[in-house]
N, C-alpha and C. Protein backbone atom coordinates (compact mmCIF):
# COMPACT_ATOMS: atom_id res chain seq x y z
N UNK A 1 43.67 -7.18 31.92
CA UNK A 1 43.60 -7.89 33.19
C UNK A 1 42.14 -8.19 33.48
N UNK A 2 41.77 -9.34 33.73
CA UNK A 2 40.49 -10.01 33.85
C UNK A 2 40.34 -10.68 35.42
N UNK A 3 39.22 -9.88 36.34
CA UNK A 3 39.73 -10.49 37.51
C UNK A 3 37.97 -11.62 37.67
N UNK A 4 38.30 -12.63 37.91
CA UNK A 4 37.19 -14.10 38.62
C UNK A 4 36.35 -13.22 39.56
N UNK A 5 35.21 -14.33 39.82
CA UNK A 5 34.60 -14.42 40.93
C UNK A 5 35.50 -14.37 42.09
N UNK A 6 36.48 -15.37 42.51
CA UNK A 6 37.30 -15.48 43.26
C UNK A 6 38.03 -14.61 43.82
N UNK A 7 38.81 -13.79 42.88
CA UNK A 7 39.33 -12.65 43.08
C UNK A 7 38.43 -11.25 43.45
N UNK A 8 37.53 -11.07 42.65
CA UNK A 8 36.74 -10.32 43.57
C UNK A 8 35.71 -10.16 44.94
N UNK A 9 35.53 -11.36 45.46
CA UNK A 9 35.51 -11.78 46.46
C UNK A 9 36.61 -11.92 47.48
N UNK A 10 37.47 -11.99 47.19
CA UNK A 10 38.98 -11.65 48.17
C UNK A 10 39.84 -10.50 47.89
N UNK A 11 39.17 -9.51 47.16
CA UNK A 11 39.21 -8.15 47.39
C UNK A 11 38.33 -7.50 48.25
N UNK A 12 37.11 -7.96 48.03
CA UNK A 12 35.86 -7.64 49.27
C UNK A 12 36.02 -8.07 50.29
N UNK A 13 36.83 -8.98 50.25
CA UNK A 13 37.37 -9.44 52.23
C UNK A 13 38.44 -8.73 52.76
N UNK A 14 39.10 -8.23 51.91
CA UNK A 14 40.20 -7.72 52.45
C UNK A 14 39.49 -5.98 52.66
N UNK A 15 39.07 -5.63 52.21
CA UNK A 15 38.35 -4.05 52.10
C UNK A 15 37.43 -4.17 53.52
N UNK A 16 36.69 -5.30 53.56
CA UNK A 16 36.01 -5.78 54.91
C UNK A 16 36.66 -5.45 56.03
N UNK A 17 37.60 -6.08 56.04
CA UNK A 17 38.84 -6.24 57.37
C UNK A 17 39.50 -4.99 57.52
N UNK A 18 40.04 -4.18 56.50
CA UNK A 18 40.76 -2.81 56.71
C UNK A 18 39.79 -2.14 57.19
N UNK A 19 38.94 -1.52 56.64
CA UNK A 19 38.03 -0.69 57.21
C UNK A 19 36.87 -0.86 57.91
N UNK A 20 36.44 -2.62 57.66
CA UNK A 20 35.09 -2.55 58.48
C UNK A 20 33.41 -2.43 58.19
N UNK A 21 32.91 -2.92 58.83
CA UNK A 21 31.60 -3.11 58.14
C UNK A 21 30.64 -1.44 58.31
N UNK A 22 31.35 -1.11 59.17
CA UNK A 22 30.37 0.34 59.45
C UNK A 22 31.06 1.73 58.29
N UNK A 23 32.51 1.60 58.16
CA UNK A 23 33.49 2.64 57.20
C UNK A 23 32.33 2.14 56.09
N UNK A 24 32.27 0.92 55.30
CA UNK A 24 31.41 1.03 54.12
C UNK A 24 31.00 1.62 53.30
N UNK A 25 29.66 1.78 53.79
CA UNK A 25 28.49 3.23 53.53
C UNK A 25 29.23 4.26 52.98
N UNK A 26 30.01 5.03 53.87
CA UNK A 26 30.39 5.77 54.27
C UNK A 26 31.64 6.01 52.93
N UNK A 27 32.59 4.77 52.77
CA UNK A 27 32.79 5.11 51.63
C UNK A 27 32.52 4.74 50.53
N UNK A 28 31.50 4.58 50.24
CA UNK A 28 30.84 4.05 48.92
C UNK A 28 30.52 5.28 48.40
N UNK A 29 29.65 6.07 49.47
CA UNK A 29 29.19 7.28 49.69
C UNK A 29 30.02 8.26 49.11
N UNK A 30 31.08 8.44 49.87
CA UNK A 30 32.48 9.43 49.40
C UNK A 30 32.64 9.04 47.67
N UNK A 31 33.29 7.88 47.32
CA UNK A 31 33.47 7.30 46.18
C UNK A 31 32.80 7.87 45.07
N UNK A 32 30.96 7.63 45.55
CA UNK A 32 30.09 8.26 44.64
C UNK A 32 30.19 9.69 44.24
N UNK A 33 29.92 10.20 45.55
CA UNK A 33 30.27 12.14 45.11
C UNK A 33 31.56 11.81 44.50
N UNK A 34 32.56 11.12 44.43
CA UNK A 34 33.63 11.50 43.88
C UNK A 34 33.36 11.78 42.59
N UNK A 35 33.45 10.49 42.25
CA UNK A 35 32.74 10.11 40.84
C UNK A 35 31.87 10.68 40.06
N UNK A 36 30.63 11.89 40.58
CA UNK A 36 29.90 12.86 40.46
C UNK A 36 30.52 13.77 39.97
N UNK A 37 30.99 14.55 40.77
CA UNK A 37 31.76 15.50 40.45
C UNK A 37 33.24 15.51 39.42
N UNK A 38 33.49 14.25 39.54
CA UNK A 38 34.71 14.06 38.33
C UNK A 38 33.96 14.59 36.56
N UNK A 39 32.97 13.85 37.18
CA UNK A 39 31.73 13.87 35.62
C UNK A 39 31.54 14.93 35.62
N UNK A 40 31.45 16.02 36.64
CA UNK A 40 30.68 17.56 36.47
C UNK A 40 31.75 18.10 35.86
N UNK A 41 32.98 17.81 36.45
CA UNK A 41 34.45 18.40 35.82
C UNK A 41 34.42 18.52 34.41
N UNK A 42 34.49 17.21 33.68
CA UNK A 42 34.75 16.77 32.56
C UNK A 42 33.80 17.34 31.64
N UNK A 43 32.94 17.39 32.15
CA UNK A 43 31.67 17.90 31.38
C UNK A 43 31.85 19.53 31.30
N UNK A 44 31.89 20.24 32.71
CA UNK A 44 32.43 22.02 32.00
C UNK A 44 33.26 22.06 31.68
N UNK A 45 34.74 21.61 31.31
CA UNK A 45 35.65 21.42 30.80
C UNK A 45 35.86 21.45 29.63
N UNK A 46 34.69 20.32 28.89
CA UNK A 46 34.17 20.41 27.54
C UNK A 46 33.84 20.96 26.98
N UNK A 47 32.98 21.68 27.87
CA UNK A 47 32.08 23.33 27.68
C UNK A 47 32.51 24.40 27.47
N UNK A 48 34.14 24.46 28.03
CA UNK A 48 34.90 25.20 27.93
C UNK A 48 35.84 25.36 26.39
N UNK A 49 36.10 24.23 26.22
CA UNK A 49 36.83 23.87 25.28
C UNK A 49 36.47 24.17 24.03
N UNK A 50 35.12 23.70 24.22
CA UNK A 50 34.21 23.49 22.95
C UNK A 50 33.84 25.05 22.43
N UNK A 51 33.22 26.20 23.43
CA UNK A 51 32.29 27.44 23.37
C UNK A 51 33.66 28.25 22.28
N UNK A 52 35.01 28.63 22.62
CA UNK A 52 35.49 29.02 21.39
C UNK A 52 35.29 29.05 20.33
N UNK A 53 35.34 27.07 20.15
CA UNK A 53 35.05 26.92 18.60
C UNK A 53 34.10 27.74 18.07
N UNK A 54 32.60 27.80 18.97
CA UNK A 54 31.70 28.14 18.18
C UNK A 54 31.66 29.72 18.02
N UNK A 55 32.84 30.20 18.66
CA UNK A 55 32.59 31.70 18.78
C UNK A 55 33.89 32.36 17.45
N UNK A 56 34.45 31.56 16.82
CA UNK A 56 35.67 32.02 16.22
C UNK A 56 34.98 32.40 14.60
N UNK A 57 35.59 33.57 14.05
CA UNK A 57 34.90 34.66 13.05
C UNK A 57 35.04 33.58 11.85
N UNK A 58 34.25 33.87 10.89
CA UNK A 58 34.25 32.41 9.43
C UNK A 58 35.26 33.40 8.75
């Protein structure tokens, strides 16, 4: 799925109108820490996964 100029511009109007020019920030903000912490997840997760391997007897 490939979305235009067009289309993403009348996703940004509609996000405008639901929440507003001041919500914004605010969730861009949220969004970001989300997104942060998804990455922190994934990343000890890995760490987790991974530290066995290196601990298992030859």
């Amino acid at each position: 799925m490939n979305l235009g100029p067009v289309e993403l511009i009348l996703i940004l109007v509609v996000i405008l109108l639901l929440f507003g020019a001041r919500k914004l920030p605010e969730l861009a903000r949220g969004l970001g820490q989300s997104a942060r912490e998804f990455k922190k997840g994934i990343a000890e997760d890995k760490d987790t996964v991974e530290a066995p391997k290196e601990n298992k007897p030859s």
